[in-house]
PDB file of N, CA and C in Angstrom:
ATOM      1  N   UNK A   1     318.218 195.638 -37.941  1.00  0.00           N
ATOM      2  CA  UNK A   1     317.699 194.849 -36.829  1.00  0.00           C
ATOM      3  C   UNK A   1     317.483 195.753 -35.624  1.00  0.00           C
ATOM      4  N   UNK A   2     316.756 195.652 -34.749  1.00  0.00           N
ATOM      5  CA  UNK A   2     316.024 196.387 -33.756  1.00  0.00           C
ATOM      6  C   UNK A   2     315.679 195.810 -32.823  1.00  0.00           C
ATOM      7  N   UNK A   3     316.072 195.970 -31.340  1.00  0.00           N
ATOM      8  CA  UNK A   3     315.747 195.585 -29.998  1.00  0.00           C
ATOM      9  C   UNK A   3     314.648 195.996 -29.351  1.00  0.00           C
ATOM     10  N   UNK A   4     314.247 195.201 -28.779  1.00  0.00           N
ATOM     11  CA  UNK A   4     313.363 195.401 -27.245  1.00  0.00           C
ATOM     12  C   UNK A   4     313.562 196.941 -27.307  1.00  0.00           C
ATOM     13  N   UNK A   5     312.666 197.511 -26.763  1.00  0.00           N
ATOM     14  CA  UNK A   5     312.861 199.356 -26.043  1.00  0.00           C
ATOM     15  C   UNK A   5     313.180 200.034 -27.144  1.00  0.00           C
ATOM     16  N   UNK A   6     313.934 199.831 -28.272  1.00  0.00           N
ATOM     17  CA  UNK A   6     314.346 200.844 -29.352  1.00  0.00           C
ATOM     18  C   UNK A   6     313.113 201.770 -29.884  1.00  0.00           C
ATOM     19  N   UNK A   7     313.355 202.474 -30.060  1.00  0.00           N
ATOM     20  CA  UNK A   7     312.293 203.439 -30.865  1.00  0.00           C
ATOM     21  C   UNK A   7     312.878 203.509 -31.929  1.00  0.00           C
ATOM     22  N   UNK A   8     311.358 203.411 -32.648  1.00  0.00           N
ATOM     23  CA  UNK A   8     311.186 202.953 -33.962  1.00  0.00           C
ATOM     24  C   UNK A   8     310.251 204.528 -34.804  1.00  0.00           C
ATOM     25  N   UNK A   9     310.955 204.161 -36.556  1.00  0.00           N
ATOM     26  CA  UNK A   9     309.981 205.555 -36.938  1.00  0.00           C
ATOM     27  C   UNK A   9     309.327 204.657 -37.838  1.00  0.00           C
ATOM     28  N   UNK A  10     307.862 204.638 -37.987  1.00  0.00           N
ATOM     29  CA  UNK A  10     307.359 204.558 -39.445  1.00  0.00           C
ATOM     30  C   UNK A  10     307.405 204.692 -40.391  1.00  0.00           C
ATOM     31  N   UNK A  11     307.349 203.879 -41.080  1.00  0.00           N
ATOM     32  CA  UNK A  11     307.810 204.359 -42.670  1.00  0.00           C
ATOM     33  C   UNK A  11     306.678 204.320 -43.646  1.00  0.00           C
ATOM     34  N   UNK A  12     305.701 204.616 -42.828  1.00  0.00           N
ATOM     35  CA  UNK A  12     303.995 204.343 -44.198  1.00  0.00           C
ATOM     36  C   UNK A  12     303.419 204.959 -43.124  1.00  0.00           C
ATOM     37  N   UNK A  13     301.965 205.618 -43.572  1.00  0.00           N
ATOM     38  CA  UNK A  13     301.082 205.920 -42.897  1.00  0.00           C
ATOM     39  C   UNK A  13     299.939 205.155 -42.749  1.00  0.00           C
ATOM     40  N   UNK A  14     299.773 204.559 -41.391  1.00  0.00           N
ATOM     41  CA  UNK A  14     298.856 203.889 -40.981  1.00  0.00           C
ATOM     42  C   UNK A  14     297.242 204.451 -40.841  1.00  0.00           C
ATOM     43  N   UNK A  15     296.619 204.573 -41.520  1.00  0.00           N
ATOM     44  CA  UNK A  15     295.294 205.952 -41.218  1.00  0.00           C
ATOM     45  C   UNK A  15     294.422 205.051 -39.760  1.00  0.00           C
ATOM     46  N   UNK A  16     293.873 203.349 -40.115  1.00  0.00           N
ATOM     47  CA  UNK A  16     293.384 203.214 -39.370  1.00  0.00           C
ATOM     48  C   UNK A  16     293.419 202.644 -38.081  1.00  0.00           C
ATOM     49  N   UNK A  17     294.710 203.505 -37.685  1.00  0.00           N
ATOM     50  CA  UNK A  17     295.665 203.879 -36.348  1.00  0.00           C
ATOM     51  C   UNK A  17     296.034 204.863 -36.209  1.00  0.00           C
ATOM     52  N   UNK A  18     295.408 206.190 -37.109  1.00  0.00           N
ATOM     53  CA  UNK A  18     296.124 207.590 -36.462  1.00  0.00           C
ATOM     54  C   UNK A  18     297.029 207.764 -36.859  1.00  0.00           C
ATOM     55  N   UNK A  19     297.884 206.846 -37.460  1.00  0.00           N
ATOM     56  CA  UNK A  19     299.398 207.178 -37.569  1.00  0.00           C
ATOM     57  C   UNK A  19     299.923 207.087 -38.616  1.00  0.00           C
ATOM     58  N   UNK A  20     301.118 208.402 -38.610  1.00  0.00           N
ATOM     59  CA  UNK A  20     301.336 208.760 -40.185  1.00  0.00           C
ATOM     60  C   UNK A  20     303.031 208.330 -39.950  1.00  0.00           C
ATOM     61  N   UNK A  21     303.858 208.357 -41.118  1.00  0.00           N
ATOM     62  CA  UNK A  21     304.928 208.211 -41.828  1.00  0.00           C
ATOM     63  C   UNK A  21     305.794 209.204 -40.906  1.00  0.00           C
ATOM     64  N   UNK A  22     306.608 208.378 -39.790  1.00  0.00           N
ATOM     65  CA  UNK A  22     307.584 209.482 -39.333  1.00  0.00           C
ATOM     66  C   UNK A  22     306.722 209.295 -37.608  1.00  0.00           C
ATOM     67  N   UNK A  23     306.001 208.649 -37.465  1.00  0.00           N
ATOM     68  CA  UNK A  23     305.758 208.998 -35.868  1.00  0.00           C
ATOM     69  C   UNK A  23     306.849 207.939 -34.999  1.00  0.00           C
ATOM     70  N   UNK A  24     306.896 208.371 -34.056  1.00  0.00           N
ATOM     71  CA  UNK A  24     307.873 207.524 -33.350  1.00  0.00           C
ATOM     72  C   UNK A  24     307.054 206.407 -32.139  1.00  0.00           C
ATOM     73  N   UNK A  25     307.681 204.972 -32.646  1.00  0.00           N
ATOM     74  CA  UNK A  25     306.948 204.414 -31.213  1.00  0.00           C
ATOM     75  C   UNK A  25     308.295 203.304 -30.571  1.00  0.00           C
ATOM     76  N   UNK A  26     307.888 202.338 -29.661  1.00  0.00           N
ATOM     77  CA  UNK A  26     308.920 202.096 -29.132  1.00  0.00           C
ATOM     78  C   UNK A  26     308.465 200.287 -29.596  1.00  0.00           C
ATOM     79  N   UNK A  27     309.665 199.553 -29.628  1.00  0.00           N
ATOM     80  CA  UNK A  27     309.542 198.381 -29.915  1.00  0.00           C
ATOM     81  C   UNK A  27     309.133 197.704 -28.835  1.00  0.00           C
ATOM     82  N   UNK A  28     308.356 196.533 -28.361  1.00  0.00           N
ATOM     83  CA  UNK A  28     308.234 195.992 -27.418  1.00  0.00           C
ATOM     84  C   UNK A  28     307.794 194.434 -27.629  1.00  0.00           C
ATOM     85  N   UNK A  29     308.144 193.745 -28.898  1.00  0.00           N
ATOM     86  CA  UNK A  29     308.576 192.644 -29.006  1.00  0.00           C
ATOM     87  C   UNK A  29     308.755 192.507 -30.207  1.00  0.00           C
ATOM     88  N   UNK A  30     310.322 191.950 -30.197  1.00  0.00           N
ATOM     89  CA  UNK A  30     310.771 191.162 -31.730  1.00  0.00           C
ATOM     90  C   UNK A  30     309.884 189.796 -31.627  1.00  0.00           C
ATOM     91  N   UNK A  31     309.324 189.714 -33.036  1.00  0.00           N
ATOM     92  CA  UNK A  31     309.120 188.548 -33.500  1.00  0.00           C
ATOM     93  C   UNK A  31     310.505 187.239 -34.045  1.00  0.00           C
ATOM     94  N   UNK A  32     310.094 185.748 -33.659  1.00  0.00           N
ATOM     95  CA  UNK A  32     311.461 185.320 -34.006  1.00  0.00           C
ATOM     96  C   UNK A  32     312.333 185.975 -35.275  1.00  0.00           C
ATOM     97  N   UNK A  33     313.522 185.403 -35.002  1.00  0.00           N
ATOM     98  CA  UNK A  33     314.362 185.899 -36.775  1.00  0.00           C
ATOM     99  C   UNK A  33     313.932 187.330 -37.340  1.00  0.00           C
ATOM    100  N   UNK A  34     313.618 188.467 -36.628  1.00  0.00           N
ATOM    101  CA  UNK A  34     313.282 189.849 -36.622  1.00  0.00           C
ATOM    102  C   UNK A  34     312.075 189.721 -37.820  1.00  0.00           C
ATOM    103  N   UNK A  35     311.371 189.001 -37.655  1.00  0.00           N
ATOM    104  CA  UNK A  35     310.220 188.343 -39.075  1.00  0.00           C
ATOM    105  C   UNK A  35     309.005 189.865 -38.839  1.00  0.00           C
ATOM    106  N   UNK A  36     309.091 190.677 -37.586  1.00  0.00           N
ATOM    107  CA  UNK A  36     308.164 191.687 -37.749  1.00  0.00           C
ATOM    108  C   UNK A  36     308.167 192.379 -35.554  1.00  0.00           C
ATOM    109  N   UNK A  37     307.441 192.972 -36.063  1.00  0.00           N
ATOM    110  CA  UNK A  37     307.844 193.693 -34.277  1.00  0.00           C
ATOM    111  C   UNK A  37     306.274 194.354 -33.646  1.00  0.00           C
ATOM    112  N   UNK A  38     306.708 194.310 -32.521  1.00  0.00           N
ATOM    113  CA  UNK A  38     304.910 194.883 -31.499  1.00  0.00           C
ATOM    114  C   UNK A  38     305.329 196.327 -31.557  1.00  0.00           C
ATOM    115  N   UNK A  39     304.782 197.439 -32.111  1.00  0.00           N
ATOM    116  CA  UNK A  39     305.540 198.842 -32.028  1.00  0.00           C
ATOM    117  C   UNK A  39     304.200 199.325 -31.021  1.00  0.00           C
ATOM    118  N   UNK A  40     304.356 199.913 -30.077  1.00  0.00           N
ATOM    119  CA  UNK A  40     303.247 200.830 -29.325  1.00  0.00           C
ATOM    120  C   UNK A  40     303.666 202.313 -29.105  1.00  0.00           C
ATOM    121  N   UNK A  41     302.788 203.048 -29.779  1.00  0.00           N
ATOM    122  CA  UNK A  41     302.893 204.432 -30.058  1.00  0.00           C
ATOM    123  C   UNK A  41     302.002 205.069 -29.341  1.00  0.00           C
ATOM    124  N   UNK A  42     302.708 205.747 -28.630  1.00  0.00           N
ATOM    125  CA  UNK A  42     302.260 206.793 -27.647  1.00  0.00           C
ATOM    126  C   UNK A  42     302.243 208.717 -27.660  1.00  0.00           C
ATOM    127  N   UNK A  43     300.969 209.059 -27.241  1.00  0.00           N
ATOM    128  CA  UNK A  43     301.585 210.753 -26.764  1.00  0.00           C
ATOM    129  C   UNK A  43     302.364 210.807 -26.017  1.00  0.00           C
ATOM    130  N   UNK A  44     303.102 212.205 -26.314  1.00  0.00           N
ATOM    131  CA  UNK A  44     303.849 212.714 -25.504  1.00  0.00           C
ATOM    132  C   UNK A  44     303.527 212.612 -23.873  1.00  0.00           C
ATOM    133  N   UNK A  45     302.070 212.688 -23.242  1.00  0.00           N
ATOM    134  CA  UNK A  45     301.866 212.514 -22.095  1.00  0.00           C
ATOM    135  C   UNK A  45     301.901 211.110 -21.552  1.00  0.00           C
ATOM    136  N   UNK A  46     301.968 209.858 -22.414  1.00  0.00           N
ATOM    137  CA  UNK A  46     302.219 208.718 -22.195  1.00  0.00           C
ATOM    138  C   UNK A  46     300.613 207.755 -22.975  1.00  0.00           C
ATOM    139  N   UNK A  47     300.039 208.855 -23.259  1.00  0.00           N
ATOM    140  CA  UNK A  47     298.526 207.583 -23.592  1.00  0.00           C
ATOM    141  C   UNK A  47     298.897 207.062 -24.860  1.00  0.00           C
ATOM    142  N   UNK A  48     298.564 205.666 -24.561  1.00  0.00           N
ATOM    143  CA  UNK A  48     299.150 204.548 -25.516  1.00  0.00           C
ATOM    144  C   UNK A  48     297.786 204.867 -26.928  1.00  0.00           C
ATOM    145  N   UNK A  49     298.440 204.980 -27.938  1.00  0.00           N
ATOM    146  CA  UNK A  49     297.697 205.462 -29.330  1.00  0.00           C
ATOM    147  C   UNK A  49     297.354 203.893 -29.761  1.00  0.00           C
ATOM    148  N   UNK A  50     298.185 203.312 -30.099  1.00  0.00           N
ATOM    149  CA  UNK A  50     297.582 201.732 -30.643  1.00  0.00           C
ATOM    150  C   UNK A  50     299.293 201.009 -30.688  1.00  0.00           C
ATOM    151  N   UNK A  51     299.084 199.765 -30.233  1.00  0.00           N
ATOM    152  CA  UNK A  51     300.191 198.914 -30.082  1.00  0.00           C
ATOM    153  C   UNK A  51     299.891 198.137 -31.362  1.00  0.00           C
ATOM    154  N   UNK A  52     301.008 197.886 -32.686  1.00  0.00           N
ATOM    155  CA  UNK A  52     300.554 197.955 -33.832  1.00  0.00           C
ATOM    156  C   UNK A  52     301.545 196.205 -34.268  1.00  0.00           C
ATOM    157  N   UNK A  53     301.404 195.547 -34.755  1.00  0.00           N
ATOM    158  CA  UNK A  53     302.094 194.336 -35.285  1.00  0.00           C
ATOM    159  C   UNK A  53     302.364 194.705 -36.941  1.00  0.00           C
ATOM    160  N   UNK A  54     303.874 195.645 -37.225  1.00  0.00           N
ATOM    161  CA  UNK A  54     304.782 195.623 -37.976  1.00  0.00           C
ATOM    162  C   UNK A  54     305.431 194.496 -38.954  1.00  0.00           C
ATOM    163  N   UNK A  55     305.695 194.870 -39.639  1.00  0.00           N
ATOM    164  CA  UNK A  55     306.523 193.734 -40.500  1.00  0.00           C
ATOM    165  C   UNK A  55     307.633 195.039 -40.731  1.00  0.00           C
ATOM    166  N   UNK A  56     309.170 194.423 -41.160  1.00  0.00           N
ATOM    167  CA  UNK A  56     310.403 195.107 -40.824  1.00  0.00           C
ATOM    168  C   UNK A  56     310.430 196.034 -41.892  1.00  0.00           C
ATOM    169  N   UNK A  57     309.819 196.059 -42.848  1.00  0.00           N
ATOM    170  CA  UNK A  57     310.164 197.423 -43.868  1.00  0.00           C
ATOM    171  C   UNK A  57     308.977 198.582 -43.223  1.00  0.00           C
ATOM    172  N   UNK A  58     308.441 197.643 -42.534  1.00  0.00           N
ATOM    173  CA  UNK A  58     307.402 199.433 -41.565  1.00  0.00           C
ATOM    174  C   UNK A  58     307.707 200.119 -40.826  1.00  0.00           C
ATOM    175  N   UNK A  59     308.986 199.941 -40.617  1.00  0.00           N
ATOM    176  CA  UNK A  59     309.331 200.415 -39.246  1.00  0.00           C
ATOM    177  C   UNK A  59     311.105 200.523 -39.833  1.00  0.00           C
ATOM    178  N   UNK A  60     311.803 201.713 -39.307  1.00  0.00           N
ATOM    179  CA  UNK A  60     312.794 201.872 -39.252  1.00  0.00           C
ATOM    180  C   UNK A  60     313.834 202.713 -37.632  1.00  0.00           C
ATOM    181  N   UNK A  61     315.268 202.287 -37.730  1.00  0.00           N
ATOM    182  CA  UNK A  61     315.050 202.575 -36.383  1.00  0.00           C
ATOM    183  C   UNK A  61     315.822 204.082 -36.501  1.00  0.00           C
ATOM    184  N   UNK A  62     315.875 204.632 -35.863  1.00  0.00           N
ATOM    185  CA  UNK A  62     316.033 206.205 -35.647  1.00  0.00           C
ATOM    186  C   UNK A  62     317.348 206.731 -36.103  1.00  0.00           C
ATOM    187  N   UNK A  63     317.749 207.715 -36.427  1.00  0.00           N
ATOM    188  CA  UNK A  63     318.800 208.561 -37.467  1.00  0.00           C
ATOM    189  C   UNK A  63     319.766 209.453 -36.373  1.00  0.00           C
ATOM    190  N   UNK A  64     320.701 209.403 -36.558  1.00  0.00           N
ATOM    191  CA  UNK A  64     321.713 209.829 -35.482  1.00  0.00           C
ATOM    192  C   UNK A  64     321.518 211.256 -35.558  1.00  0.00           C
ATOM    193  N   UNK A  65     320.877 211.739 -36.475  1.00  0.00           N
ATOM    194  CA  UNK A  65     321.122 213.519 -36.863  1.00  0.00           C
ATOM    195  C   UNK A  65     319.452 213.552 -37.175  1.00  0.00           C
ATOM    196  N   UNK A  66     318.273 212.832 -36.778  1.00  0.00           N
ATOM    197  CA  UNK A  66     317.204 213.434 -36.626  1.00  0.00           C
ATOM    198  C   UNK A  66     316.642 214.114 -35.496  1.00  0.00           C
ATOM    199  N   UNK A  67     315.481 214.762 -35.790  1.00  0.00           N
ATOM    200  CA  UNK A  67     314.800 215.695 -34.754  1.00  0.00           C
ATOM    201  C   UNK A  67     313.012 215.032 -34.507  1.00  0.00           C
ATOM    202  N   UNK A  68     312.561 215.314 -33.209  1.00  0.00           N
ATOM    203  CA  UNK A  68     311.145 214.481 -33.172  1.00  0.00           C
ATOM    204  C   UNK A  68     310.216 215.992 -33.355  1.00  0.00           C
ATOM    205  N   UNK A  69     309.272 215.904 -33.860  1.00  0.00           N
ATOM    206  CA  UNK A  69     308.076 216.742 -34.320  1.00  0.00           C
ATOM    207  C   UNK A  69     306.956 215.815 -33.957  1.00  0.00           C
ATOM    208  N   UNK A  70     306.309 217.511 -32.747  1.00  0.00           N
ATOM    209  CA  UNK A  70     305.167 217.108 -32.376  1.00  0.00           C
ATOM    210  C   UNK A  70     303.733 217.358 -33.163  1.00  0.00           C
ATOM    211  N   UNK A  71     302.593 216.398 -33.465  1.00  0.00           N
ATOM    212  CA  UNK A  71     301.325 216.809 -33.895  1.00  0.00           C
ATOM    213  C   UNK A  71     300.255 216.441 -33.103  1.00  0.00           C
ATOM    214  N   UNK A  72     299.433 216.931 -33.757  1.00  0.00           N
ATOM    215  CA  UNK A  72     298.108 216.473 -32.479  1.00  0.00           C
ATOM    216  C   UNK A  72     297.764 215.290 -33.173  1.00  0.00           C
ATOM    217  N   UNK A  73     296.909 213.955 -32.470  1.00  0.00           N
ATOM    218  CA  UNK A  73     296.851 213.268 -33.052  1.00  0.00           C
ATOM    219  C   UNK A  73     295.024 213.209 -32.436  1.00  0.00           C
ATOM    220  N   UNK A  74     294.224 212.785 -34.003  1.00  0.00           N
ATOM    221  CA  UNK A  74     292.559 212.946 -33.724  1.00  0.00           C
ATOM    222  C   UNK A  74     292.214 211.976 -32.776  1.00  0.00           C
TER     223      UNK A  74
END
């Protein structure tokens, strides 16, 4: 389960959103009964990439002993 503000990692690659398996975005609304979540994924400089409507096996929330890796995104 996953809150408001949490950052979230992907767990699939989204192609027609740029976004691959492992990018990090931040939660910004649970759906009732955690039924799916608003994830908006951003660059590092802050420009919002696509605010994406998740369902809970797409999204996982972050690993106490991971590291973030930067890519360029097209």
């Amino acid at each position: 389960m996953m809150s408001e503000l949490d950052s979230a990692v992907l767990t699939r690659d989204l192609p027609e959103h740029g976004l691959r398996a492992g990018d990090v975005g931040t939660v910004v609304l649970v759906h009732r009964d955690d039924a799916g979540y608003e994830v908006e994924f951003m660059t590092l400089h802050g420009e919002t990439i696509a605010v994406v409507t998740l369902d809970p096996d797409a999204v996982r929330p972050i690993g106490e002993r991971e590291i973030a890796h930067a890519r360029v995104v097209a």
